[in-house]
C-alpha atoms as a PDB file:
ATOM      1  CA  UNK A   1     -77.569  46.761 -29.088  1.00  0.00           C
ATOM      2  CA  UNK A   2     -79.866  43.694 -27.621  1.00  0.00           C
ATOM      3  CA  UNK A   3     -82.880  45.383 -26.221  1.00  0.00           C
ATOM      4  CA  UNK A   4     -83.315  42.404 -23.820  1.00  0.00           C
ATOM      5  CA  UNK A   5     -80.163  43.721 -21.423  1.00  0.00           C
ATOM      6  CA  UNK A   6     -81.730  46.937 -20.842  1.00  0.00           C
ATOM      7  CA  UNK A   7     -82.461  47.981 -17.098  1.00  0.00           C
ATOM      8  CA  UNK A   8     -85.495  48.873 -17.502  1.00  0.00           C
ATOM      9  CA  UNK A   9     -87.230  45.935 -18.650  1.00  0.00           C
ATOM     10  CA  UNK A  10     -90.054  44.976 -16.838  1.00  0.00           C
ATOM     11  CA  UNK A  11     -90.179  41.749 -14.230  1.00  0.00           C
ATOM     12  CA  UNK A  12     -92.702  39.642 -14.496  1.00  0.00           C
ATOM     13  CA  UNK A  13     -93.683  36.825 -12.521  1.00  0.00           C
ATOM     14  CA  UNK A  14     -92.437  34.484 -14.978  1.00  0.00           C
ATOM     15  CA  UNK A  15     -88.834  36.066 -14.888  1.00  0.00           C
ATOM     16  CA  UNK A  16     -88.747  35.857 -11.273  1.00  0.00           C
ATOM     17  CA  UNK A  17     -89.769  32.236 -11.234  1.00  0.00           C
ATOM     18  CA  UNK A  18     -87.394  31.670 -13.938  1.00  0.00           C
ATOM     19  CA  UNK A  19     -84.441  33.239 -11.722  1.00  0.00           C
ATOM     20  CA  UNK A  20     -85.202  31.520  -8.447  1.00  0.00           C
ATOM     21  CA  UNK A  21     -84.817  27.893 -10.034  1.00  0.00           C
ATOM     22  CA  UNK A  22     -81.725  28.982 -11.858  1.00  0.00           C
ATOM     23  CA  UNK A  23     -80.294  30.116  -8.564  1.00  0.00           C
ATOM     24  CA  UNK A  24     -81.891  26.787  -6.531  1.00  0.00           C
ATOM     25  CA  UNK A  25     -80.273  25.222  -9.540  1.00  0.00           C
ATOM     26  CA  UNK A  26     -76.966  26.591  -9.176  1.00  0.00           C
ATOM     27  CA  UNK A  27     -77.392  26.260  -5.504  1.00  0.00           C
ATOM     28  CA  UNK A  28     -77.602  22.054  -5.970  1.00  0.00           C
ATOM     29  CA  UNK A  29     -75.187  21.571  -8.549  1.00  0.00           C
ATOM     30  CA  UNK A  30     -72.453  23.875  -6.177  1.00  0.00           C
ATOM     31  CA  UNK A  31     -73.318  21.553  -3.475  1.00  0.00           C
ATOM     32  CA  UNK A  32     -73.242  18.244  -4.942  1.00  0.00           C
ATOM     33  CA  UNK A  33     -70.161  19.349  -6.854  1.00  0.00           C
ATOM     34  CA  UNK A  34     -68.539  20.194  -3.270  1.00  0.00           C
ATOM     35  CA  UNK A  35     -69.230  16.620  -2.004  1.00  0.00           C
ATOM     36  CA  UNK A  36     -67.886  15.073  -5.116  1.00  0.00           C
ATOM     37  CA  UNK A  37     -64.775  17.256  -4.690  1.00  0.00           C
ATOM     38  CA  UNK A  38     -64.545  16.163  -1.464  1.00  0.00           C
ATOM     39  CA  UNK A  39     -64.815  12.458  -2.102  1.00  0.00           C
ATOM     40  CA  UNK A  40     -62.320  12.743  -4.501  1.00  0.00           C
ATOM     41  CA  UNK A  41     -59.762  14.129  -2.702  1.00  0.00           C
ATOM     42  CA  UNK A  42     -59.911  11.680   0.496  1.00  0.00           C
ATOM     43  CA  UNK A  43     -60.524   8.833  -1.937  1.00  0.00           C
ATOM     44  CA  UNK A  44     -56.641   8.351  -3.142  1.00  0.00           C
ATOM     45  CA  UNK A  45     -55.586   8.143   0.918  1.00  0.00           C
ATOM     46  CA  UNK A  46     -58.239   6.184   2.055  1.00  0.00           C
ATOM     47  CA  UNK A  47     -57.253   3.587  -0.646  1.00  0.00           C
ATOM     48  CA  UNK A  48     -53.768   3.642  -0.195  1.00  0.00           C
ATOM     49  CA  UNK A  49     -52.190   0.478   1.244  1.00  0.00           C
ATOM     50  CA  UNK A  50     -48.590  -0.306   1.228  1.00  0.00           C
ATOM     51  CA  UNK A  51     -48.281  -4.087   0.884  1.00  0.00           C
ATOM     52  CA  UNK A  52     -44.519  -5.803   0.835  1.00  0.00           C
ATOM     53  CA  UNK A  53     -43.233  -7.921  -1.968  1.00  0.00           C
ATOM     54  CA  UNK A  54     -41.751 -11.274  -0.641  1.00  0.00           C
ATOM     55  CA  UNK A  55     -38.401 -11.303  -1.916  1.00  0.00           C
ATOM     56  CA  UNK A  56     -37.993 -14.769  -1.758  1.00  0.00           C
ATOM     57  CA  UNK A  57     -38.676 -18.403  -0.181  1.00  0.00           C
ATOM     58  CA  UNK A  58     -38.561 -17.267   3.494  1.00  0.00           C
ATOM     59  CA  UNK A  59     -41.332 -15.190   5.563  1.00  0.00           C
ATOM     60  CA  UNK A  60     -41.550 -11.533   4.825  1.00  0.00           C
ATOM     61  CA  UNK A  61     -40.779  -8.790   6.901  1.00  0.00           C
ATOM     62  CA  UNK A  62     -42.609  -5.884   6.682  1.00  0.00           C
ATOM     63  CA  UNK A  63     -40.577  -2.754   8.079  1.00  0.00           C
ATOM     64  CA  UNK A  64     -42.260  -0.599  10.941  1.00  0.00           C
ATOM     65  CA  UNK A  65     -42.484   3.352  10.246  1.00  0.00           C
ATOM     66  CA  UNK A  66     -42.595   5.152  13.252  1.00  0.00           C
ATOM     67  CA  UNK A  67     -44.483   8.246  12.307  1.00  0.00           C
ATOM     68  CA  UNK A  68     -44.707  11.369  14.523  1.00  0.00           C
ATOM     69  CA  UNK A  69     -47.453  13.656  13.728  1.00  0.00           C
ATOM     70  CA  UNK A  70     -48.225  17.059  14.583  1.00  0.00           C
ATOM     71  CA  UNK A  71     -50.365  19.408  14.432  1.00  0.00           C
ATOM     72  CA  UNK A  72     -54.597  19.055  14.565  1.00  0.00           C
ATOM     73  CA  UNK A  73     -56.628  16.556  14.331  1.00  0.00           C
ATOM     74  CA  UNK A  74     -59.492  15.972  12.480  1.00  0.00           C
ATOM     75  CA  UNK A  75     -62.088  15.755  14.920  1.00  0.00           C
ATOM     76  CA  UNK A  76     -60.286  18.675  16.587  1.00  0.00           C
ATOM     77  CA  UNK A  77     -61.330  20.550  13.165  1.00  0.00           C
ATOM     78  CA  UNK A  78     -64.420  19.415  13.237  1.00  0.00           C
ATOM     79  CA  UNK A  79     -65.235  20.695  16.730  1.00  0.00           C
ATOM     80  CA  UNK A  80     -63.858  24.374  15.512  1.00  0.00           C
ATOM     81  CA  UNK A  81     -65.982  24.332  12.747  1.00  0.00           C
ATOM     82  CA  UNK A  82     -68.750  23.199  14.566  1.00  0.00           C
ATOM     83  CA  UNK A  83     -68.361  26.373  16.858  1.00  0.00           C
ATOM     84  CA  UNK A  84     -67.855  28.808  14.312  1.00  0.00           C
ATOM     85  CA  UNK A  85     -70.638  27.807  12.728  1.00  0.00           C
ATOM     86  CA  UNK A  86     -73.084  28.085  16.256  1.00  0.00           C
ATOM     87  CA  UNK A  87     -70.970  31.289  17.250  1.00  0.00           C
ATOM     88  CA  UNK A  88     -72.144  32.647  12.967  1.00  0.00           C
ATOM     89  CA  UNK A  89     -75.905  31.401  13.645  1.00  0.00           C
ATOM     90  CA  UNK A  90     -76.327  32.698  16.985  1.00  0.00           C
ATOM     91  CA  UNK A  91     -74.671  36.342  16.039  1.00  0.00           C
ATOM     92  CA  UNK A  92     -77.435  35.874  12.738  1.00  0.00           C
ATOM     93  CA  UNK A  93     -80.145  35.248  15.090  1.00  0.00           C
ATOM     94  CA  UNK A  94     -78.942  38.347  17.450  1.00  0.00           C
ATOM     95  CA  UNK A  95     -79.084  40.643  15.154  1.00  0.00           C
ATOM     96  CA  UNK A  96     -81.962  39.790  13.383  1.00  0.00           C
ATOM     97  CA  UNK A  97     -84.035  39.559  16.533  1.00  0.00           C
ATOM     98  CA  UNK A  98     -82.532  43.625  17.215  1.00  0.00           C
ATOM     99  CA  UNK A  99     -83.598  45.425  14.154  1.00  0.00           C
ATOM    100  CA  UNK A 100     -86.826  43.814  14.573  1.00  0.00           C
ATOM    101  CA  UNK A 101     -87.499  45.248  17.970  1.00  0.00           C
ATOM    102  CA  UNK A 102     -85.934  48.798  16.762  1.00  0.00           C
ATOM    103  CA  UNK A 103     -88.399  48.040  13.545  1.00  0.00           C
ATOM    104  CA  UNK A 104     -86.074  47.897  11.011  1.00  0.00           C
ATOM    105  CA  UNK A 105     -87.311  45.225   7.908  1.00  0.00           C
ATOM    106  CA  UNK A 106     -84.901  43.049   6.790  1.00  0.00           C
ATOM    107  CA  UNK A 107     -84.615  41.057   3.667  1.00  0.00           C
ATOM    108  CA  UNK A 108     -86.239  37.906   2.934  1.00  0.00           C
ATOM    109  CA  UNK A 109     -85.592  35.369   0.120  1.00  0.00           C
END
């Protein structure tokens, strides 16, 4: 058995430096691989353009699409997450500021 996966092993300060880069590390690369995700799945419909072939001497005509839509839009989104997000950090803030005046620690990173 490896003797370096036993529980019991002590933590030095080393080992705790060690782990908080690797977890600021993972940290970056999650985020930047979010954005990149996210680039890359607006990219194909924000480059999408429909362009007519002439089909012959005369002037094209380029047929109108009438398109009904329904359902939210994206700034509607936006606002929701925007609130849920200010509804999360003040609930944080709330309780954190009550177990400090009943005296109860909480943890820090």
């Amino acid at each position: 058995m490896n003797e370096s996966l036993t529980t019991n092993s002590p933590v030095t300060p080393l080992r705790v430096r060690i782990l908080k880069q690797l977890r600021l590390s993972i940290g970056v690369v999650t985020t930047l691989l979010v954005g990149a995700m996210g680039f890359v799945v607006a990219a194909p419909s924000a480059f999408a353009v429909n362009v007519a072939q002439p089909t012959g001497g005369g002037t094209s005509v380029t047929p109108t699409t009438t398109v009904v839509h329904s359902g939210m839009l994206g700034w509607q989104i936006t606002l929701i997450a925007i609130g849920a997000a200010l509804v999360a950090a003040v609930a944080t803030a709330f309780v954190l500021r009550m177990g400090s005046r009943r005296g109860l620690s909480h943890a820090t990173a």
